[in-house]
Protein backbone atom coordinates (compact mmCIF):
# COMPACT_ATOMS: atom_id res chain seq x y z
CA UNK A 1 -39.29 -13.78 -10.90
CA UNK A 2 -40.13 -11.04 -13.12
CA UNK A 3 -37.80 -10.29 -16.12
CA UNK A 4 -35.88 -7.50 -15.62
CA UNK A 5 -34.59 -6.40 -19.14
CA UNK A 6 -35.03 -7.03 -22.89
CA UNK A 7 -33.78 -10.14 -24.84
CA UNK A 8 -32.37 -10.38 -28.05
CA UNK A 9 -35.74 -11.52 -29.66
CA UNK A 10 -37.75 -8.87 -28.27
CA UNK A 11 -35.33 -6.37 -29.22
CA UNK A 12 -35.61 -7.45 -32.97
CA UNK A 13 -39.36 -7.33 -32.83
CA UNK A 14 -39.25 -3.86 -32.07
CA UNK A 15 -36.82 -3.02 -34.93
CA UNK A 16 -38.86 -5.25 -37.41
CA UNK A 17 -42.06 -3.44 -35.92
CA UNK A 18 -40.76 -0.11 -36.24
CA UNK A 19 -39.15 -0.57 -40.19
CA UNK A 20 -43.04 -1.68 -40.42
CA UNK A 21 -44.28 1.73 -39.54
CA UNK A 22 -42.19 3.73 -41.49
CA UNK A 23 -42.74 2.00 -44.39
CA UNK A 24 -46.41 1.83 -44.37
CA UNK A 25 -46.33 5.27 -43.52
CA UNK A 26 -43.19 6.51 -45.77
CA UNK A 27 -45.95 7.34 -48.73
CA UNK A 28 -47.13 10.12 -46.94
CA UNK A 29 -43.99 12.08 -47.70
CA UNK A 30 -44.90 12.52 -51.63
CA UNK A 31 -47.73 14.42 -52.62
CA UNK A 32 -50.28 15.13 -52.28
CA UNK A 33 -49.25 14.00 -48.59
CA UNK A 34 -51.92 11.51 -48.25
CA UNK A 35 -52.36 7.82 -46.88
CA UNK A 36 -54.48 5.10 -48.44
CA UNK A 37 -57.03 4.03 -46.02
CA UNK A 38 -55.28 0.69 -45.07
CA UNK A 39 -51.68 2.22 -44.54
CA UNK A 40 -53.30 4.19 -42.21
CA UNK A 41 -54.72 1.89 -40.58
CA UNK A 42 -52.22 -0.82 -40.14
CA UNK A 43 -49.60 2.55 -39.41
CA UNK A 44 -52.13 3.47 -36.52
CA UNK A 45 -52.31 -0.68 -35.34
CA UNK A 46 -48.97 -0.53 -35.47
CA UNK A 47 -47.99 2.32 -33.59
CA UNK A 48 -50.20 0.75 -30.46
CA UNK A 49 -48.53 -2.47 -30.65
CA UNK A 50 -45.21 -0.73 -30.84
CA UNK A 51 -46.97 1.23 -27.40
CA UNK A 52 -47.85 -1.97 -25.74
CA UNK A 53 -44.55 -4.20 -26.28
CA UNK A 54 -41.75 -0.93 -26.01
CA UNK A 55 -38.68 -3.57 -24.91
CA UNK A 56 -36.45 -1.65 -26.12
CA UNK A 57 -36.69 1.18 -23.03
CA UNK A 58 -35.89 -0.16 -19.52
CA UNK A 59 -39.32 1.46 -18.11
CA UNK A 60 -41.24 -1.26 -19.36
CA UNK A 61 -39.98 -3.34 -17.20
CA UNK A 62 -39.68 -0.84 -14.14
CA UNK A 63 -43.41 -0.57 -14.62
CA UNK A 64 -44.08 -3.79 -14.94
CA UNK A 65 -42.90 -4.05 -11.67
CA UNK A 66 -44.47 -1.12 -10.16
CA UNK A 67 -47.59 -2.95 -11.73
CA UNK A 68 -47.07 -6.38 -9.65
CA UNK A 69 -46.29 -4.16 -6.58
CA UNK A 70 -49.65 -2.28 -6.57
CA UNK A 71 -51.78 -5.03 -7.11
CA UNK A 72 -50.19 -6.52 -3.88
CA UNK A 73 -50.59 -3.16 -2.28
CA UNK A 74 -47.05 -1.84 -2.00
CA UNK A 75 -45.47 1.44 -2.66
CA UNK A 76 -45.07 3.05 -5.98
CA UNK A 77 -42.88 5.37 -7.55
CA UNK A 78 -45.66 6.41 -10.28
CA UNK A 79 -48.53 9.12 -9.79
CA UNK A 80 -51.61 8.28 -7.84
CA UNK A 81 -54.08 8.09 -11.38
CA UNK A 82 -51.92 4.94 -12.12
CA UNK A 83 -52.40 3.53 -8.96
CA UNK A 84 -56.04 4.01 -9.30
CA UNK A 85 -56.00 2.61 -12.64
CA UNK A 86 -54.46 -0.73 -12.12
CA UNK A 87 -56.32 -0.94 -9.26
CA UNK A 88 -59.69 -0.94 -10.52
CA UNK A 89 -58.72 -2.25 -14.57
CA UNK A 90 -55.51 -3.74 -13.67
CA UNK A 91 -56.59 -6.89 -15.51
CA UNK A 92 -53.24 -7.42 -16.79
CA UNK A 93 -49.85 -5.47 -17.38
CA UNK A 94 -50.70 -5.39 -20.93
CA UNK A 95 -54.31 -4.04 -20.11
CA UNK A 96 -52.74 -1.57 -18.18
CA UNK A 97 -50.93 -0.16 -20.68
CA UNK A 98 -53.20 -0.60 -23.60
CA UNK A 99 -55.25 1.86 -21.28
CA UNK A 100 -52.69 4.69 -20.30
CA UNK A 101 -50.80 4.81 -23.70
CA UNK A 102 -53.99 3.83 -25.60
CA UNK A 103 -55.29 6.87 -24.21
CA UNK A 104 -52.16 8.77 -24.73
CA UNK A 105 -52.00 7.92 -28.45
CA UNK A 106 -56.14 9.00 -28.94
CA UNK A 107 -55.22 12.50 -26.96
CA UNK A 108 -52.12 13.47 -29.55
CA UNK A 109 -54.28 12.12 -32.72
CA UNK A 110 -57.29 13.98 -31.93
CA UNK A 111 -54.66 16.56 -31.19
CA UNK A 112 -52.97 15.97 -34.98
CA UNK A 113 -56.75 16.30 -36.86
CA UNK A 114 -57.43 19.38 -35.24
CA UNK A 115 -54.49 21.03 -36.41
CA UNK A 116 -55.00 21.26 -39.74
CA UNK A 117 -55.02 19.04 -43.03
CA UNK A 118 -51.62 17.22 -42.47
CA UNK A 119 -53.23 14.11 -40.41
CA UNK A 120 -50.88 11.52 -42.54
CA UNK A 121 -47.69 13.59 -42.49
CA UNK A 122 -47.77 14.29 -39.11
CA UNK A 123 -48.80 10.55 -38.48
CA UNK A 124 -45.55 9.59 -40.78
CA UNK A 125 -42.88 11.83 -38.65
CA UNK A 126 -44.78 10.75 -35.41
CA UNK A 127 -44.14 6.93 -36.16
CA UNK A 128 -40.43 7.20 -37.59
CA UNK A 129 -38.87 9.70 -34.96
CA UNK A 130 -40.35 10.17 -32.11
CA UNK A 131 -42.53 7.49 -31.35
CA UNK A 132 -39.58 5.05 -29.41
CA UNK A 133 -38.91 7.80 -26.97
CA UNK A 134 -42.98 8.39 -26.11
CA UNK A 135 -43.87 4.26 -26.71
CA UNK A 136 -41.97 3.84 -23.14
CA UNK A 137 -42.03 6.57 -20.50
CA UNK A 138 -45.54 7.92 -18.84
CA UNK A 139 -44.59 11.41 -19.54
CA UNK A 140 -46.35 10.39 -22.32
CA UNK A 141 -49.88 11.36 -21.24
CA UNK A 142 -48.94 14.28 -19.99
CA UNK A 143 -47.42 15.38 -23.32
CA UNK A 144 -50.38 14.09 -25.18
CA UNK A 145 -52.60 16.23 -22.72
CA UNK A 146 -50.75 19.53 -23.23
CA UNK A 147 -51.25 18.65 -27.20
CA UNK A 148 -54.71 18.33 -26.96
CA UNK A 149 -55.11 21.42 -24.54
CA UNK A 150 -53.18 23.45 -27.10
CA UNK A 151 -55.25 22.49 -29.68
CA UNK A 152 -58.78 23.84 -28.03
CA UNK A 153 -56.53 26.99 -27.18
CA UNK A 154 -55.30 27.71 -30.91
CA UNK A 155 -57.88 26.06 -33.10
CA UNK A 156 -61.37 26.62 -30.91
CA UNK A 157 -64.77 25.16 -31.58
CA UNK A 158 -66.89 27.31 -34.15
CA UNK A 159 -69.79 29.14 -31.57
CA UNK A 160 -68.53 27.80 -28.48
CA UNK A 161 -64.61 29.91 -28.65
CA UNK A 162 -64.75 30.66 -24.80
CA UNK A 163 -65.38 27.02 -23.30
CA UNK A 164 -63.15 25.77 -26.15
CA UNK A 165 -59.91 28.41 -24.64
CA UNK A 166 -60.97 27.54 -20.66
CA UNK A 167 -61.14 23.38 -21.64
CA UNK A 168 -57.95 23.85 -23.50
CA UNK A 169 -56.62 25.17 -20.58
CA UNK A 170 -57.85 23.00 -17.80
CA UNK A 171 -56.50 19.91 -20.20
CA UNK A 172 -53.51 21.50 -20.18
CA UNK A 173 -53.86 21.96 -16.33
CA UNK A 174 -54.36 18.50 -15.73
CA UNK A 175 -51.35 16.94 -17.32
CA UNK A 176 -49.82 17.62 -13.97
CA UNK A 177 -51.71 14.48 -12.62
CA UNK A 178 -50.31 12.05 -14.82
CA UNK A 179 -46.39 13.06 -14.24
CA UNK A 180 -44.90 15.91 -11.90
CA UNK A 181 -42.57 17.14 -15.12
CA UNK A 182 -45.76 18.22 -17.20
CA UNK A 183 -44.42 21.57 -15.11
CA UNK A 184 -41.95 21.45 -17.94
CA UNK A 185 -44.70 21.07 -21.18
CA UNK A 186 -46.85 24.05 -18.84
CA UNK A 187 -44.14 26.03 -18.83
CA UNK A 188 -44.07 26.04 -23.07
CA UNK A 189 -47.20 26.14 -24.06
CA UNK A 190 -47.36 29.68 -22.01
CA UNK A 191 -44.25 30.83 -23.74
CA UNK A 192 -46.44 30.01 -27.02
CA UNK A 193 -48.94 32.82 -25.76
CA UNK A 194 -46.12 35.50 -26.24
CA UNK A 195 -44.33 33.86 -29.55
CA UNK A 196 -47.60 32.91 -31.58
CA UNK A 197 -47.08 36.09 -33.35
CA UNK A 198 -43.86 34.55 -34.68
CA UNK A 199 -42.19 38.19 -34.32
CA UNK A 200 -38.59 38.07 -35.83
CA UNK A 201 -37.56 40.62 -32.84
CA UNK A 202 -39.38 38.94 -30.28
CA UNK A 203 -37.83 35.62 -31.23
CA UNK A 204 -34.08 37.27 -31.11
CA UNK A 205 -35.16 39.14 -28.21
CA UNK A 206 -35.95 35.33 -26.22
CA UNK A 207 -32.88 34.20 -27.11
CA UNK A 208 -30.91 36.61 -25.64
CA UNK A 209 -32.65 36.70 -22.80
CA UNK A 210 -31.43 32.97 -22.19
CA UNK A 211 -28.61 33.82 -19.79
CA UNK A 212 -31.49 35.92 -17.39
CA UNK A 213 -33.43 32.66 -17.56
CA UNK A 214 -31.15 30.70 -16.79
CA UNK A 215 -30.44 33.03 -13.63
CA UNK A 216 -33.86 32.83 -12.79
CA UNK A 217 -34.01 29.35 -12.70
CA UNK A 218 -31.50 28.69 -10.70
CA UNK A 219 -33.08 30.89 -8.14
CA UNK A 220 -36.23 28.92 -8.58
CA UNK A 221 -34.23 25.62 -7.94
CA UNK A 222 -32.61 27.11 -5.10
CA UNK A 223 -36.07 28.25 -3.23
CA UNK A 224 -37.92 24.83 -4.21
CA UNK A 225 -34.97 23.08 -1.09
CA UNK A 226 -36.34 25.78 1.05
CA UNK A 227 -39.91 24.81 0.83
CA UNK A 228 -41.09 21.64 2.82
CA UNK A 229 -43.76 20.08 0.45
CA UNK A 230 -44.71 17.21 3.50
CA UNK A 231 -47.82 18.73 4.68
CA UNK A 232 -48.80 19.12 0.46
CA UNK A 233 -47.55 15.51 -0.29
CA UNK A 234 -45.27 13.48 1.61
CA UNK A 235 -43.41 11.90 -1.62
CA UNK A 236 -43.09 15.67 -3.35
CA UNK A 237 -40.07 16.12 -1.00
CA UNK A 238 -38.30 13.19 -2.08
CA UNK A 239 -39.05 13.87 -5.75
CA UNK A 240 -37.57 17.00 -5.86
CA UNK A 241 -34.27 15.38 -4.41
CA UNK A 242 -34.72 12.59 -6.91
CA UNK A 243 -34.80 15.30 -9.62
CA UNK A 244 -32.29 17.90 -8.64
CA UNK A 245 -29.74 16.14 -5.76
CA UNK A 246 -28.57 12.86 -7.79
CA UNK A 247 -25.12 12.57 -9.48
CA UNK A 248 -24.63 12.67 -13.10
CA UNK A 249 -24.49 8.62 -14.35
CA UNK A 250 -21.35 8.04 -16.04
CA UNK A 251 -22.41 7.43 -19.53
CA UNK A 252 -20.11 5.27 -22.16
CA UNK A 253 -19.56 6.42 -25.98
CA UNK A 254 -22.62 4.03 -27.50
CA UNK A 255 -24.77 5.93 -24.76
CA UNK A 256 -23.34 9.83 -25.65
CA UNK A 257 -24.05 8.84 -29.28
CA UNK A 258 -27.74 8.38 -28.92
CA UNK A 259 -28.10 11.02 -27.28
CA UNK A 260 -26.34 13.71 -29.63
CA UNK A 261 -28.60 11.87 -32.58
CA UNK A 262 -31.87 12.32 -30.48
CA UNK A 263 -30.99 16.00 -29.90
CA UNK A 264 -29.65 16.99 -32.87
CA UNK A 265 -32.60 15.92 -34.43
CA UNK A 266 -34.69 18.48 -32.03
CA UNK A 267 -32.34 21.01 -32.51
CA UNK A 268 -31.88 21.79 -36.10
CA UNK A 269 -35.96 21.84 -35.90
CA UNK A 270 -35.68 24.89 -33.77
CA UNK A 271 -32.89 26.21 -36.12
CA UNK A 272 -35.29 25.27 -38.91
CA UNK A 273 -37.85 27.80 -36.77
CA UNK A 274 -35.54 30.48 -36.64
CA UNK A 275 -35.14 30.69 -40.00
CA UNK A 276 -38.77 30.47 -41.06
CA UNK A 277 -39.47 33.27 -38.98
CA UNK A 278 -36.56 35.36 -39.89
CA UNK A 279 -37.56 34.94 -43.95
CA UNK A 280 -41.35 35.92 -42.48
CA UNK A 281 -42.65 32.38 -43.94
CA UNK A 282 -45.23 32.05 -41.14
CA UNK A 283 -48.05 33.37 -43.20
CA UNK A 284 -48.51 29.66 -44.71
CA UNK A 285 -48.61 28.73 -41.21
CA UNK A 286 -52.29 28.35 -39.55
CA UNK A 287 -52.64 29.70 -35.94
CA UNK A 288 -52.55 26.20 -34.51
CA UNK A 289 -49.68 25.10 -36.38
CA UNK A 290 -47.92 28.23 -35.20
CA UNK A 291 -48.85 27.48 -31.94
CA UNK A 292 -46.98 24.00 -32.32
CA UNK A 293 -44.17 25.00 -33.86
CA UNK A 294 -43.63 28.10 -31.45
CA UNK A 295 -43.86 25.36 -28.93
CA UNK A 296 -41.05 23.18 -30.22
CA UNK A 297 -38.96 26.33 -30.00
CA UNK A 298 -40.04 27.09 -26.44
CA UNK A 299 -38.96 23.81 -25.10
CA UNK A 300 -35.96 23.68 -26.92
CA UNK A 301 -34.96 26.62 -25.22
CA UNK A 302 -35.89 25.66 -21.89
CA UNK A 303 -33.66 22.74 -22.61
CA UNK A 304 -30.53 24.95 -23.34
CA UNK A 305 -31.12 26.74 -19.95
CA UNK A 306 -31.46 23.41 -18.12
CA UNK A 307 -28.27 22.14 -19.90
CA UNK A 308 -26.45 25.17 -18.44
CA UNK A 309 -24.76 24.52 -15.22
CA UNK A 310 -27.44 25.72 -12.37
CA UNK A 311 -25.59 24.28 -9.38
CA UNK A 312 -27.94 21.23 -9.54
CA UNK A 313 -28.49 18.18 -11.45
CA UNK A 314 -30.73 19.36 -14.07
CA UNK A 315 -30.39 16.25 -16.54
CA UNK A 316 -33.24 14.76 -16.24
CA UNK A 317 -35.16 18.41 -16.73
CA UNK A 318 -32.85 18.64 -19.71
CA UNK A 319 -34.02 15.73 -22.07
CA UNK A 320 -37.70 15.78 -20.28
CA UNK A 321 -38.18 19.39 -21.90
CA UNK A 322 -36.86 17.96 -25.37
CA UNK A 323 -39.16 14.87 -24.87
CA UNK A 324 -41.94 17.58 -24.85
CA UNK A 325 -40.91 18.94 -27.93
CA UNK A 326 -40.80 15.32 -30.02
CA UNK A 327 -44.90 15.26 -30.72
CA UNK A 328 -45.61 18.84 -31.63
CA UNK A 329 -42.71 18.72 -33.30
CA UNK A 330 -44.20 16.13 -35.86
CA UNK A 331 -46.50 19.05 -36.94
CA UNK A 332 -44.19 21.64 -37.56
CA UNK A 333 -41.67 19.30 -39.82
CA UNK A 334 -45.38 17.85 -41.74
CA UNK A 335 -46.17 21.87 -42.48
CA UNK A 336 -42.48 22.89 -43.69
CA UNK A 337 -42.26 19.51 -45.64
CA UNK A 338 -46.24 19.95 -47.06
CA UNK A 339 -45.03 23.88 -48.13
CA UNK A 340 -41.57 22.83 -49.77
CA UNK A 341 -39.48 25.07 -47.27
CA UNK A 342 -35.82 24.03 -46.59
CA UNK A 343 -36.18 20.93 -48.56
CA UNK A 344 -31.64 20.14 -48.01
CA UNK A 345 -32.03 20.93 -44.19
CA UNK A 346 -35.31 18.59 -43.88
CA UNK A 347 -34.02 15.83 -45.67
CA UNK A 348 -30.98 15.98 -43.33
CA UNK A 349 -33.41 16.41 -39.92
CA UNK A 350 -35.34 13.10 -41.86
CA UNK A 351 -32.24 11.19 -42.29
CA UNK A 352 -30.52 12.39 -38.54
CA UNK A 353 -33.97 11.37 -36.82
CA UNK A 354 -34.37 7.65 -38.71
CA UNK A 355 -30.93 6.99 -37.95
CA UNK A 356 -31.22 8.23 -33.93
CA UNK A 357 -34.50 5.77 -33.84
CA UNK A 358 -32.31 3.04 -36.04
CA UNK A 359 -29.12 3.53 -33.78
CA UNK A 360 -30.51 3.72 -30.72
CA UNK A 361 -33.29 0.14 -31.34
CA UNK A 362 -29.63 -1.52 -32.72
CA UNK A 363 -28.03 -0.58 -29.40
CA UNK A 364 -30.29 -1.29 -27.28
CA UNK A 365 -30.54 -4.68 -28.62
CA UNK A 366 -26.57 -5.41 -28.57
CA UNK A 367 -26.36 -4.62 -25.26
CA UNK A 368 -29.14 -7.59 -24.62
CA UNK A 369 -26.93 -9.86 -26.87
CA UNK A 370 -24.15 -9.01 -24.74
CA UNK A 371 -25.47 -8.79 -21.53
């Protein structure tokens, strides 16, 4: 019988791993912002293990079993390119994931050194708050592809700027394959097209446009239970209900506290965005990392329209579309800490997001003490 949730044990290897990480990556926060050559490495070692052995979220044990149930030719939840992967390479559960969030990982690095010159930084607020949430869930690689895609889109290949735009795109495109929400991560880098100018108006003028958004949405939501996806894909029908039919879970106060950490976290970033942009900062700001950050704000507002009550269960849109935001999210905090901007409020988003990661590793380890 396979196990179905973490132990104590493996719960405190993923603390001990993660305190690892952010102290071999902590020195990037001084300047000049830099790693020695072996922090980075172990920090990047690290950071894979942490990928392969994620206890900590309940996934890794739902796809553990998805993995067992493929290889005896049943019925899974997960995307076709999984199927196909474990399939053909499923050598192991272990394998299996060393593959998919291997991959994952190499998309949103290659991602993070095409950015710009804050490789370390971004690798440091990567590892210590927000690499738990990606470690677990596939949404992963479709996160990791829209960061890669953006980055062919803002920072282009010298002589080649035309292929590098349409690749960008198409990576960005394909995310869709490797989990149905990427619509979510679409849906913000294309809002980046009309905010990469970081216009003070334009910005205001999104905000209060929330409430049409929102109304829009909803209509969206409304027409998707008209449409009959069956002749498309036979499981798209039953997604959708999975996604926007199920019943809020009843969530207890250790539960409603990780959350508000996790969020906060994301949304004094966006705050942090408003301000740089009403102060006109964003000249220190490369086009890439503009695209980023504009991209943390996107998705941070399509999260305030999902948490606004559309007549359907949007909670799982709701944290998906801040989930999107963790990654770039690392490069917009590594270019406001590199440029001395807000140092009080950063040092609070620092200290909110280590002790979200802290609070919610402790928690989920107590509750495999206790249960």
């Amino acid at each position: 019988m396979l196990q179905e949730s973490m132990t104590l044990w493996q719960g405190i290897f993923n603390i001990v791993l993660w305190g690892l990480i952010v102290w071999i990556l902590s020195p990037a926060l001084k300047y000049p912002y830099t790693l020695s050559k072996a922090a980075k490495f172990w920090g990047i070692v690290f950071i894979v293990l942490f990928c392969l052995f994620p206890f900590w979220g309940g996934d890794y044990f739902h796809y553990k079993e998805y993995f067992y149930e493929i290889q005896r030719g049943g019925y899974s939840k997960m995307e076709e390119v999984y199927t196909w992967i474990i399939e053909h390479f499923g050598y192991s559960y272990t394998f299996f994931r060393l593959i998919v969030w291997g991959g994952a990982l190499f998309a949103l690095f290659t991602a993070y050194k095409r950015v710009g010159d804050s490789f370390d930084l971004m690798l440091f607020y990567f590892g210590a708050l927000f690499l738990p949430i990606f470690s677990y869930a596939r949404v992963s690689v479709s996160i990791a592809l829209v960061m890669l895609g953006m980055s062919f889109v803002y920072r282009p290949i010298k002589h080649f700027r035309l292929g590098s735009i349409l690749l960008g795109f198409a990576i960005v495109a394909c995310s869709i394959f490797f989990h149905r929400s990427a619509v979510i991560g679409i849906a913000g880098f294309l809002a980046t097209l009309l905010l990469i100018d970081n216009s003070k108006w334009k910005t205001i003028l999104v905000v209060l446009l929330i409430p049409v958004f929102a109304y829009l949405v909803s209509n969206l939501l409304n027409s998707l239970f008209d449409i009959d996806f069956s002749s498309v894909d036979e499981q798209l029908n039953r997604r959708r209900d999975d996604y926007l039919s199920g019943t809020a879970r009843y969530r207890g106060i250790g539960e409603r506290i990780s959350s508000l950490l996790t969020y906060m976290t994301m949304y004094l970033s966006a705050v942090a965005y408003i301000i740089q942009v009403s102060k006109k900062h964003y000249n220190v700001f490369s086009i890439s990392e503009r695209g980023y950050a504009s991209f943390v704000f996107a998705q941070m507002l399509l999260a305030l329209v999902f948490s606004i009550d559309l007549g359907y269960n949007t909670s799982v849109l709701y944290y998906r579309s801040i989930y999107f935001a963790m990654p770039a999210n690392a490069v917009f905090l590594s270019v406001m800490t590199r440029n001395g901007y807000n140092k009080g409020w950063m040092k609070t988003i620092l200290w909110i997001g280590l002790l979200s990661v802290a609070y919610n590793l402790l928690y989920a380890t107590y509750q495999a003490y206790v249960g």
